[in-house]
C-alpha atoms as a PDB file:
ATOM      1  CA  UNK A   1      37.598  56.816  86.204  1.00  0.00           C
ATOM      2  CA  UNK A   2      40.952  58.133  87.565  1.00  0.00           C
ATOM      3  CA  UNK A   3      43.821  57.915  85.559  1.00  0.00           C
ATOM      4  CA  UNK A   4      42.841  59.658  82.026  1.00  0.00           C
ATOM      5  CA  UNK A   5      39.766  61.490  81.133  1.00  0.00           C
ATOM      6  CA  UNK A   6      38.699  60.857  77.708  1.00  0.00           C
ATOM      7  CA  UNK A   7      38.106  64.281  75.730  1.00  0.00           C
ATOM      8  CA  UNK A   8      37.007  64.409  72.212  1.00  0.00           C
ATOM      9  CA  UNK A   9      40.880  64.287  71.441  1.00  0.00           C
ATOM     10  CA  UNK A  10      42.038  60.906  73.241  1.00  0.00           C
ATOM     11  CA  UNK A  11      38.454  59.484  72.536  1.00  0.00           C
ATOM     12  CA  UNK A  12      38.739  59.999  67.928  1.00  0.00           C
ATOM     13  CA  UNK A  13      41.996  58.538  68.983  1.00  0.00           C
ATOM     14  CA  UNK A  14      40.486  55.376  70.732  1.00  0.00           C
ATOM     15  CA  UNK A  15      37.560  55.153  68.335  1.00  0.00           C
ATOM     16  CA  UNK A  16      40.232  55.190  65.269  1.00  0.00           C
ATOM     17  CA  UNK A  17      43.079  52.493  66.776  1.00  0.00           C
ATOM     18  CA  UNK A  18      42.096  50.677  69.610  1.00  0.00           C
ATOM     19  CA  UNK A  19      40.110  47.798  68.596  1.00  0.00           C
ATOM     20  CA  UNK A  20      41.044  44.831  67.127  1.00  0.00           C
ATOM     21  CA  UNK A  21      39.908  43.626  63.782  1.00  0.00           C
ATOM     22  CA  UNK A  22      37.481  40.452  63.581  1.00  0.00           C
ATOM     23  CA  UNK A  23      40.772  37.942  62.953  1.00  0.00           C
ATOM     24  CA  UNK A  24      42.562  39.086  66.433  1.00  0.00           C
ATOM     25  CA  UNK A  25      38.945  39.792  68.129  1.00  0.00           C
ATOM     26  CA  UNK A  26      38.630  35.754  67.573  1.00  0.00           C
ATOM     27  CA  UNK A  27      41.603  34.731  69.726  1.00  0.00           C
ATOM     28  CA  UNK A  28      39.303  35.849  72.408  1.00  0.00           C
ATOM     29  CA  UNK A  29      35.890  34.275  72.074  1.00  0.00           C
ATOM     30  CA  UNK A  30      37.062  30.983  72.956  1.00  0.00           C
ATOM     31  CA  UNK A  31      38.231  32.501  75.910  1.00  0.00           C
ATOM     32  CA  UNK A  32      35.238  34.388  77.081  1.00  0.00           C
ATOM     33  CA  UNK A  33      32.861  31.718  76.068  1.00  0.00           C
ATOM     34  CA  UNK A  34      34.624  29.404  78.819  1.00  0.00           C
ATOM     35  CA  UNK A  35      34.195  31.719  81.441  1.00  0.00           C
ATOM     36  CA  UNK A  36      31.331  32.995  80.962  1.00  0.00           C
ATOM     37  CA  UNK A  37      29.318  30.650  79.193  1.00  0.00           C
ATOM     38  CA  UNK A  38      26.892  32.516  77.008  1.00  0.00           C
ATOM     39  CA  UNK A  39      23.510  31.808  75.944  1.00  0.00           C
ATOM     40  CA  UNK A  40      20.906  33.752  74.009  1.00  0.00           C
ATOM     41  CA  UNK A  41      19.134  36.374  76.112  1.00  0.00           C
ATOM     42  CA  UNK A  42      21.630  36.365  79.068  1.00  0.00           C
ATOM     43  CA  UNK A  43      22.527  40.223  80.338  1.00  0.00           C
ATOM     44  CA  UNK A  44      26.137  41.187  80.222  1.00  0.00           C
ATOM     45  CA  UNK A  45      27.500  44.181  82.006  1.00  0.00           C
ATOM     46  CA  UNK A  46      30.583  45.986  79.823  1.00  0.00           C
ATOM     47  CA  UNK A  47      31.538  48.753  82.066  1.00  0.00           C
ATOM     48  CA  UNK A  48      33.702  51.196  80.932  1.00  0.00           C
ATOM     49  CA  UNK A  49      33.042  50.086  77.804  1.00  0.00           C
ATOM     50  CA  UNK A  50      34.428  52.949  75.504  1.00  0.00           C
ATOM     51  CA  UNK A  51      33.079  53.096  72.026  1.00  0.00           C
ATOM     52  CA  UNK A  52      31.518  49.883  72.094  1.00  0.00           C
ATOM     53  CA  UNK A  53      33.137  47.526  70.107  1.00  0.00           C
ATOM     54  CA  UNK A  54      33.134  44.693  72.318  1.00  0.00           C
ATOM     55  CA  UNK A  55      29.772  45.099  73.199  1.00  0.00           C
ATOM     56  CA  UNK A  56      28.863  45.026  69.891  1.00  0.00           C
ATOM     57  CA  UNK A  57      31.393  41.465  69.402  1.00  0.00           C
ATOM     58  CA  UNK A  58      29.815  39.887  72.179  1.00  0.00           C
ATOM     59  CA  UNK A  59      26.148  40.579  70.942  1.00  0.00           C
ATOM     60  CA  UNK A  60      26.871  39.326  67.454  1.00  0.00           C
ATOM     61  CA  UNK A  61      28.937  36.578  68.820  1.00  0.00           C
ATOM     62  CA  UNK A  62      26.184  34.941  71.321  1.00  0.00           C
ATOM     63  CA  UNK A  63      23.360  36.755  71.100  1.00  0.00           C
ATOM     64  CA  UNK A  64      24.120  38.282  73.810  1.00  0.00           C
ATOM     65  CA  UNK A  65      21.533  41.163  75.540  1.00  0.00           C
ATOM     66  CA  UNK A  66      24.855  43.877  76.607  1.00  0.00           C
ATOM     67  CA  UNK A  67      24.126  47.144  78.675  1.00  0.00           C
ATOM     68  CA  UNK A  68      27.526  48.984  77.939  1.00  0.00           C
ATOM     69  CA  UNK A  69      28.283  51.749  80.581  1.00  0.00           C
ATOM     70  CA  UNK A  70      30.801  53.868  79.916  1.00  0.00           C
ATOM     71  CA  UNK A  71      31.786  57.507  81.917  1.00  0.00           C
ATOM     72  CA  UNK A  72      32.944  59.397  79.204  1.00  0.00           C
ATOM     73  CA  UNK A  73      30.220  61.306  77.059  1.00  0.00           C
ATOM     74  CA  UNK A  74      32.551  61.782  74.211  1.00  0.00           C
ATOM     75  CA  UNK A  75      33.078  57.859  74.202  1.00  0.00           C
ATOM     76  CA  UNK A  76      29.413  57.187  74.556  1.00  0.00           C
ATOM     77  CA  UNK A  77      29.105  59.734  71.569  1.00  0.00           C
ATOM     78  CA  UNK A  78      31.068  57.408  69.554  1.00  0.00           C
ATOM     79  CA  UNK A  79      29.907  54.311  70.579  1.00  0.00           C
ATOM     80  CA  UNK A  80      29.200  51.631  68.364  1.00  0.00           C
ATOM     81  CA  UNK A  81      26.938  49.349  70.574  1.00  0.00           C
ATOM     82  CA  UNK A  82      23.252  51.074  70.903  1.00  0.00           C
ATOM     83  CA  UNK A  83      21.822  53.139  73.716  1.00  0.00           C
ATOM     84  CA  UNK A  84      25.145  53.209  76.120  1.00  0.00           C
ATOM     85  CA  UNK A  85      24.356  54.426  79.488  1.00  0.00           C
ATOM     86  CA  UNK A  86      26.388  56.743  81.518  1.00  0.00           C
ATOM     87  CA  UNK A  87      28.188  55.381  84.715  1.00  0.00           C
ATOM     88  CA  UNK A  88      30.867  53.737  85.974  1.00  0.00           C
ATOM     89  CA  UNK A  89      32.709  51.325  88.683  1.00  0.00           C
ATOM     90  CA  UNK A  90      31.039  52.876  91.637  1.00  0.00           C
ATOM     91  CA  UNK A  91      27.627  54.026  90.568  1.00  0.00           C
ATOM     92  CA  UNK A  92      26.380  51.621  87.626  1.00  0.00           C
ATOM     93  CA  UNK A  93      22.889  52.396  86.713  1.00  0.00           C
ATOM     94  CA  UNK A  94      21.419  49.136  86.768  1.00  0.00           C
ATOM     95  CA  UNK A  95      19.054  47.572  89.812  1.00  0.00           C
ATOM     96  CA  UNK A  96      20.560  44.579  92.322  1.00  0.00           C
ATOM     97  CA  UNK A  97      21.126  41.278  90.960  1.00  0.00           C
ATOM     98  CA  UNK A  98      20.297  42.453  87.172  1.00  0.00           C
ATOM     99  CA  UNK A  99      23.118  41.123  84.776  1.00  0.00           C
ATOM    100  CA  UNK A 100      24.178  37.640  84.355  1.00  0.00           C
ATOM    101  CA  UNK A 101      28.180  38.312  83.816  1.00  0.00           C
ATOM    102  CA  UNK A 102      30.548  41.800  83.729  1.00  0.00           C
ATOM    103  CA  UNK A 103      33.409  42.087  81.374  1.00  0.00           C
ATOM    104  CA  UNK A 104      35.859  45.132  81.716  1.00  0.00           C
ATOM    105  CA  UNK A 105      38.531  45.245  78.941  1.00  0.00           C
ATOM    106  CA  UNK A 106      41.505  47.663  79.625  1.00  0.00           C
ATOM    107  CA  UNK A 107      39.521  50.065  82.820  1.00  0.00           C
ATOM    108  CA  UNK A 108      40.315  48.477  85.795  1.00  0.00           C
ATOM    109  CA  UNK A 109      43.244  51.147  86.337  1.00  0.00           C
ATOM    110  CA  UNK A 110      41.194  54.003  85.469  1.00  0.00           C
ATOM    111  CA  UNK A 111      38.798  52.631  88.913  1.00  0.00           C
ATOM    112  CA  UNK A 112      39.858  55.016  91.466  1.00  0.00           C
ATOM    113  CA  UNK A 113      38.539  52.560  94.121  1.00  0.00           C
ATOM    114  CA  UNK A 114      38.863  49.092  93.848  1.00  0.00           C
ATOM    115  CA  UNK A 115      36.864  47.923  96.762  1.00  0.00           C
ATOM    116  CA  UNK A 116      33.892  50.431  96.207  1.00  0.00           C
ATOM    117  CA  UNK A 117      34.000  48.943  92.799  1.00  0.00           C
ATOM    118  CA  UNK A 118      33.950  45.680  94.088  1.00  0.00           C
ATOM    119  CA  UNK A 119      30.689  46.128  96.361  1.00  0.00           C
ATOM    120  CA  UNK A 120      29.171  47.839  93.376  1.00  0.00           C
ATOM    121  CA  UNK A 121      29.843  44.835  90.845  1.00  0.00           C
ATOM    122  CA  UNK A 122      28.306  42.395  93.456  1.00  0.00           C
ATOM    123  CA  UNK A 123      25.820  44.582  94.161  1.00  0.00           C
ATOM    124  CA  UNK A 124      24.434  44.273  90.091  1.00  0.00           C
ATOM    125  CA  UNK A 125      25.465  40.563  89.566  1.00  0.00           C
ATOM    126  CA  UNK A 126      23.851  37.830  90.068  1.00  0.00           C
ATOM    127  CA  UNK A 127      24.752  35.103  92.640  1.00  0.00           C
ATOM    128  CA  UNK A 128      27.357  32.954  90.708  1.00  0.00           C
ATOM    129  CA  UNK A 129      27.867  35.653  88.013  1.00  0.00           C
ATOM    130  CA  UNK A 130      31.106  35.762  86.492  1.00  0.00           C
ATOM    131  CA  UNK A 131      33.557  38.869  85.888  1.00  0.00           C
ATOM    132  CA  UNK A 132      36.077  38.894  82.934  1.00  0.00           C
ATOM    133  CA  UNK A 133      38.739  41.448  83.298  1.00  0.00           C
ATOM    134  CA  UNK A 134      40.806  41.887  80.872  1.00  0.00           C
ATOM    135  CA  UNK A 135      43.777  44.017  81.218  1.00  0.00           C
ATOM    136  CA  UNK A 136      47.553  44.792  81.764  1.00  0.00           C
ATOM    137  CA  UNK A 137      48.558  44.314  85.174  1.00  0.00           C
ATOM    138  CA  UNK A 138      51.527  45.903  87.165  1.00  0.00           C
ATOM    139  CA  UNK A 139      54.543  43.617  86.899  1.00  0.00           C
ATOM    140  CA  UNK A 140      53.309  41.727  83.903  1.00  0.00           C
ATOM    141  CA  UNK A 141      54.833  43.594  80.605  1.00  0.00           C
ATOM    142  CA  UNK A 142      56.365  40.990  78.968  1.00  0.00           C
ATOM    143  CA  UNK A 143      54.007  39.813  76.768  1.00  0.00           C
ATOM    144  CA  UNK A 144      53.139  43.406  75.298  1.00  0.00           C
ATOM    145  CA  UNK A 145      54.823  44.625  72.277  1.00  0.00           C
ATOM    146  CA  UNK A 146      53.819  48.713  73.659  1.00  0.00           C
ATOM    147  CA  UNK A 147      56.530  47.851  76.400  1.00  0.00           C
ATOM    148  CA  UNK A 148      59.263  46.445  74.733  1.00  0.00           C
ATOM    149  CA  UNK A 149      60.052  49.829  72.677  1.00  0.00           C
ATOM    150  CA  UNK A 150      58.132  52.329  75.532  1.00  0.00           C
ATOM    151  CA  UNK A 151      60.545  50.921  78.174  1.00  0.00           C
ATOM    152  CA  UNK A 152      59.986  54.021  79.868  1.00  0.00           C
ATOM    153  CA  UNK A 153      55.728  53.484  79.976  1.00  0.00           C
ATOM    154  CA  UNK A 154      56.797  50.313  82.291  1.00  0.00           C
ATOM    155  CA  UNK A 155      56.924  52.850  85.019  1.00  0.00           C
ATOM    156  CA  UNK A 156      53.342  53.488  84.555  1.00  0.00           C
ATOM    157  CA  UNK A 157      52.478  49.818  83.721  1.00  0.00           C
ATOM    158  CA  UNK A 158      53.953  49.254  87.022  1.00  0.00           C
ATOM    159  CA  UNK A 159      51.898  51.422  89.079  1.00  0.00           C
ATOM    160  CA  UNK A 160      48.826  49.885  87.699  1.00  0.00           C
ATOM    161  CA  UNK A 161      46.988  47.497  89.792  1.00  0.00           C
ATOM    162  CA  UNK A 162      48.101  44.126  90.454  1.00  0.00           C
ATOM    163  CA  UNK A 163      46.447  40.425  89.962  1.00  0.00           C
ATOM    164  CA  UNK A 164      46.721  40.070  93.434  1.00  0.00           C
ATOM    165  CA  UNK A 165      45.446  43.639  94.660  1.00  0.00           C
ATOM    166  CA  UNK A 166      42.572  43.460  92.863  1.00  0.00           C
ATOM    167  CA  UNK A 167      42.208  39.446  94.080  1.00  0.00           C
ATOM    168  CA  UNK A 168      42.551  41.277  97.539  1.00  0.00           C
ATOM    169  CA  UNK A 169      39.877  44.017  96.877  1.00  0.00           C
ATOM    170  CA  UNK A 170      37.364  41.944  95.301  1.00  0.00           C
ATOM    171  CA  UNK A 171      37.479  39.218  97.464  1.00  0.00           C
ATOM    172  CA  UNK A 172      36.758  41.280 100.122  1.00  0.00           C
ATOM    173  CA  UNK A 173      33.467  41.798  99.096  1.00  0.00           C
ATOM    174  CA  UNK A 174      33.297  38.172  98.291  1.00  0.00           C
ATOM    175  CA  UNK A 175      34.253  37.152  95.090  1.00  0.00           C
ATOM    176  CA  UNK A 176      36.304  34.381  93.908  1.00  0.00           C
ATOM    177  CA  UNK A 177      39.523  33.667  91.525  1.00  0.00           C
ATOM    178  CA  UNK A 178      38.372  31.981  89.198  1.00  0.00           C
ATOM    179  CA  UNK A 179      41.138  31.693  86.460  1.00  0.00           C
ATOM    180  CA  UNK A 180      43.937  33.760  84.967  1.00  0.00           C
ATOM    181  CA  UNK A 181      45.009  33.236  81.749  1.00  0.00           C
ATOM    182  CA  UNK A 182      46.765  35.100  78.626  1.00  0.00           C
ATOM    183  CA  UNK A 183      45.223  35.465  75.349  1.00  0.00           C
ATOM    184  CA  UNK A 184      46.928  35.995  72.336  1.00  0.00           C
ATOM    185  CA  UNK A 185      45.471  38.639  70.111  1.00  0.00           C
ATOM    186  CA  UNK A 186      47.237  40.009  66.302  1.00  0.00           C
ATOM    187  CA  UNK A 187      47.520  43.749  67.575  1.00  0.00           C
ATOM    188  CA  UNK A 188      48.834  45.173  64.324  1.00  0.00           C
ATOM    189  CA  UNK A 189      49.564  43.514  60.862  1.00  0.00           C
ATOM    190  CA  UNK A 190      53.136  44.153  61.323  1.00  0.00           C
ATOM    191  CA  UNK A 191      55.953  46.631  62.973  1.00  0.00           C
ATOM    192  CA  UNK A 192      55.357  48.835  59.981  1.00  0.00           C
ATOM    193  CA  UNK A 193      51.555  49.456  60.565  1.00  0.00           C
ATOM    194  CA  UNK A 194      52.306  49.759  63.758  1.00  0.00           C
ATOM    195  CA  UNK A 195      53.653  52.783  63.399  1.00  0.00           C
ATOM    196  CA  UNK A 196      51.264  54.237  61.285  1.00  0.00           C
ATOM    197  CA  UNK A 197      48.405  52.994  63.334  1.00  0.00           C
ATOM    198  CA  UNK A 198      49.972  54.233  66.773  1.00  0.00           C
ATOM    199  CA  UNK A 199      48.390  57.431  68.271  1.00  0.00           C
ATOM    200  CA  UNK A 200      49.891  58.284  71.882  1.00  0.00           C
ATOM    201  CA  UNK A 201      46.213  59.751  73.329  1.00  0.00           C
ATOM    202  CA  UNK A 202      44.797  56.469  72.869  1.00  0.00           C
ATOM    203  CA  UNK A 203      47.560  54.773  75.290  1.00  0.00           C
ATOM    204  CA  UNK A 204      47.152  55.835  79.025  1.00  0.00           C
ATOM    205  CA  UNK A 205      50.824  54.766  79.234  1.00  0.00           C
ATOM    206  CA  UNK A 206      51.977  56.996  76.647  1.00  0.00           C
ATOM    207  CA  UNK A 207      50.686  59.987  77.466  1.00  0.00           C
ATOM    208  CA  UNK A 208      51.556  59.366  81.116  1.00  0.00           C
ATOM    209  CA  UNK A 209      55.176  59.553  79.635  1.00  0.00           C
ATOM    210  CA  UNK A 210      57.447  62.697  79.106  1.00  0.00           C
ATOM    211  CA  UNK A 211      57.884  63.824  75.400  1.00  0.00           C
ATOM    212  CA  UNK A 212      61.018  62.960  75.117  1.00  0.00           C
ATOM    213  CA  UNK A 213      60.594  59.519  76.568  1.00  0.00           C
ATOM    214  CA  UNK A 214      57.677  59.228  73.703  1.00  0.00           C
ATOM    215  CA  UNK A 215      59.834  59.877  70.900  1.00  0.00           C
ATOM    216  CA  UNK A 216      62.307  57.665  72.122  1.00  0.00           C
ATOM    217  CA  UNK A 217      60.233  54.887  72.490  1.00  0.00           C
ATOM    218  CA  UNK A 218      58.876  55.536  69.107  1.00  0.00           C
ATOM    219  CA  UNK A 219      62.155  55.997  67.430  1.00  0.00           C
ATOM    220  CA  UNK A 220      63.011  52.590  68.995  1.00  0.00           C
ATOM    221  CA  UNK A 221      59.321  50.991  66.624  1.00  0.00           C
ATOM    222  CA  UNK A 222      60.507  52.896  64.261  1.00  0.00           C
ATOM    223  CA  UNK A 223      64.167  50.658  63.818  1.00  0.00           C
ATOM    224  CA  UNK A 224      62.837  47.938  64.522  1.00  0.00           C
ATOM    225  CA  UNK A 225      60.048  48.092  61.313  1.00  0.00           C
ATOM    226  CA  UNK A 226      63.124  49.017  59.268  1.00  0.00           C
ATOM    227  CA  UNK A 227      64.939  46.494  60.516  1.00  0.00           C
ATOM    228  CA  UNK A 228      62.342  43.739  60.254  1.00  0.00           C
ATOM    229  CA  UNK A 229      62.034  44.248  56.083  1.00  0.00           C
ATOM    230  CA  UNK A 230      60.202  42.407  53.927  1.00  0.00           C
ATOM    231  CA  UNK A 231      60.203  39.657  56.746  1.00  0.00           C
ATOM    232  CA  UNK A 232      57.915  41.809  58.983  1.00  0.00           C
ATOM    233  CA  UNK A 233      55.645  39.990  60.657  1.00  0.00           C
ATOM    234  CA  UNK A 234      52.149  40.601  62.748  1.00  0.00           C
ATOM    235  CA  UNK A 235      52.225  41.762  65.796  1.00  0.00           C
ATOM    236  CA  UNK A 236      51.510  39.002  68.677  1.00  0.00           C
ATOM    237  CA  UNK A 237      50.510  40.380  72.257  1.00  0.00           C
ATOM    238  CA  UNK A 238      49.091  38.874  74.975  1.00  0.00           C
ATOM    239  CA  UNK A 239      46.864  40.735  77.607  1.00  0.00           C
ATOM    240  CA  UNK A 240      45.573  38.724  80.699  1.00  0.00           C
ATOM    241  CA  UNK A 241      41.743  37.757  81.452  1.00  0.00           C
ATOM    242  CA  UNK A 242      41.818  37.540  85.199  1.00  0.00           C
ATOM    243  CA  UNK A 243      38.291  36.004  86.192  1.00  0.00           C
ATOM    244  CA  UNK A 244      36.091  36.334  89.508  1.00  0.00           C
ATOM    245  CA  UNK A 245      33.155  35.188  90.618  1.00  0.00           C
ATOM    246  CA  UNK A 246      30.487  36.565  92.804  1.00  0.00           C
ATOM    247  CA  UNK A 247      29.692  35.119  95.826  1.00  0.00           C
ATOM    248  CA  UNK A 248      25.926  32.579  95.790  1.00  0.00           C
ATOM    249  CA  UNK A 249      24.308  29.969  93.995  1.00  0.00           C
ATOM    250  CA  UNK A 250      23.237  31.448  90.665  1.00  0.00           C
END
């Protein structure tokens, strides 16, 4: 995984503010269970999956038999989700044709390698198996609250991978668009806890920033909290599942 390597710094950071609570987690299950249609027993790849807490969702959620794989040994130290193996988009430790559906939430810009990524994810999915990837794209900020007061982390947003380059790397190796939709999610309770709750080594974004363009950005959250008031409200975002299928009759 490329673009930040997750220490024991940046992953207490992760482990402490980047998951969602069970209320936003919920904006997402309808979601997922369209896509990839879950049923008791079925194996579900989460690669890159950090400290787990997806993995755990989707196994309390459907019943769901999940193999997270996740690089990092400090994430893996901290994940949530039993057993986590080490691995990642171009060597997953799992034999051909062994999981029934990926889901990748916020990774697919740390894959250094899109296409050998791609031949790898075909290589463990089943015919017909679906893959959820959820993520910011280059070119599509809008929607995410980060952006609107880190104007200066759209630069890095930007050199992200696109919907359509990794359309163009995966279907390469066969796979096809499926969907792409955005999901609304509750991020933070309001501007305010935002603030608190904001630590820049969880954000690839951030820390890809200067200093000074960090506490500008911040500075900029910080206004608008006071200037929200009493009347703050929760913080809406919307991050895009962009789904593929792999090639085959399941």
């Amino acid at each position: 995984m490329a673009r930040m390597e997750y220490a024991a710094a940046q992953a207490d950071a992760f482990a402490k503010t980047r998951h969602l609570d069970s209320d936003a987690v919920a904006h997402w299950r309808p979601a997922v269970a369209r896509h990839l249609r879950p049923r008791p027993g079925m194996r579900l790849l989460d690669l890159g999956a950090g400290t787990g807490t997806w993995a755990r969702t989707f196994a309390g959620w459907y019943g769901l038999d999940v193999i997270a794989v996740e690089p990092s040994a400090e994430m893996r130290a901290r994940c949530v989700h039993p057993d986590p193996l080490a691995g990642d988009a171009a060597s997953v430790p799992l034999g051909d044709a062994y999981v029934d559906g990926g889901w990748m939430s916020t990774v697919i810009h740390h894959v250094p390698d899109l296409t050998a990524a791609a031949v790898e994810l075909r290589r463990v999915l089943r015919p017909g198996a679906p893959l959820l990837i959820r993520s910011a794209f280059a070119g599509r900020h809008e929607q995410i609250s980060l952006f609107r007061y880190f104007t200066e982390a759209v630069r890095i947003l930007d050199s992200y991978p696109s919907v359509a380059g990794v359309c163009s790397a995966f279907g390469a190796a066969g796979f096809e668009f499926v969907a792409l939709e955005q999901v609304p999610q509750v991020s933070a309770a309001s501007l305010a806890s935002a603030v608190t709750e904001l630590r820049r080594a969880a954000h690839t974004p951030l820390q890809l920033i200067t200093d000074a363009e960090y506490e500008t950005g911040l500075d900029r959250l910080r206004a608008a909290a006071r200037a929200a008031g009493p009347a703050d409200a929760p913080v809406v975002d919307r991050l895009d599942l962009l789904v593929l299928r792999r090639p085959g009759k399941p």
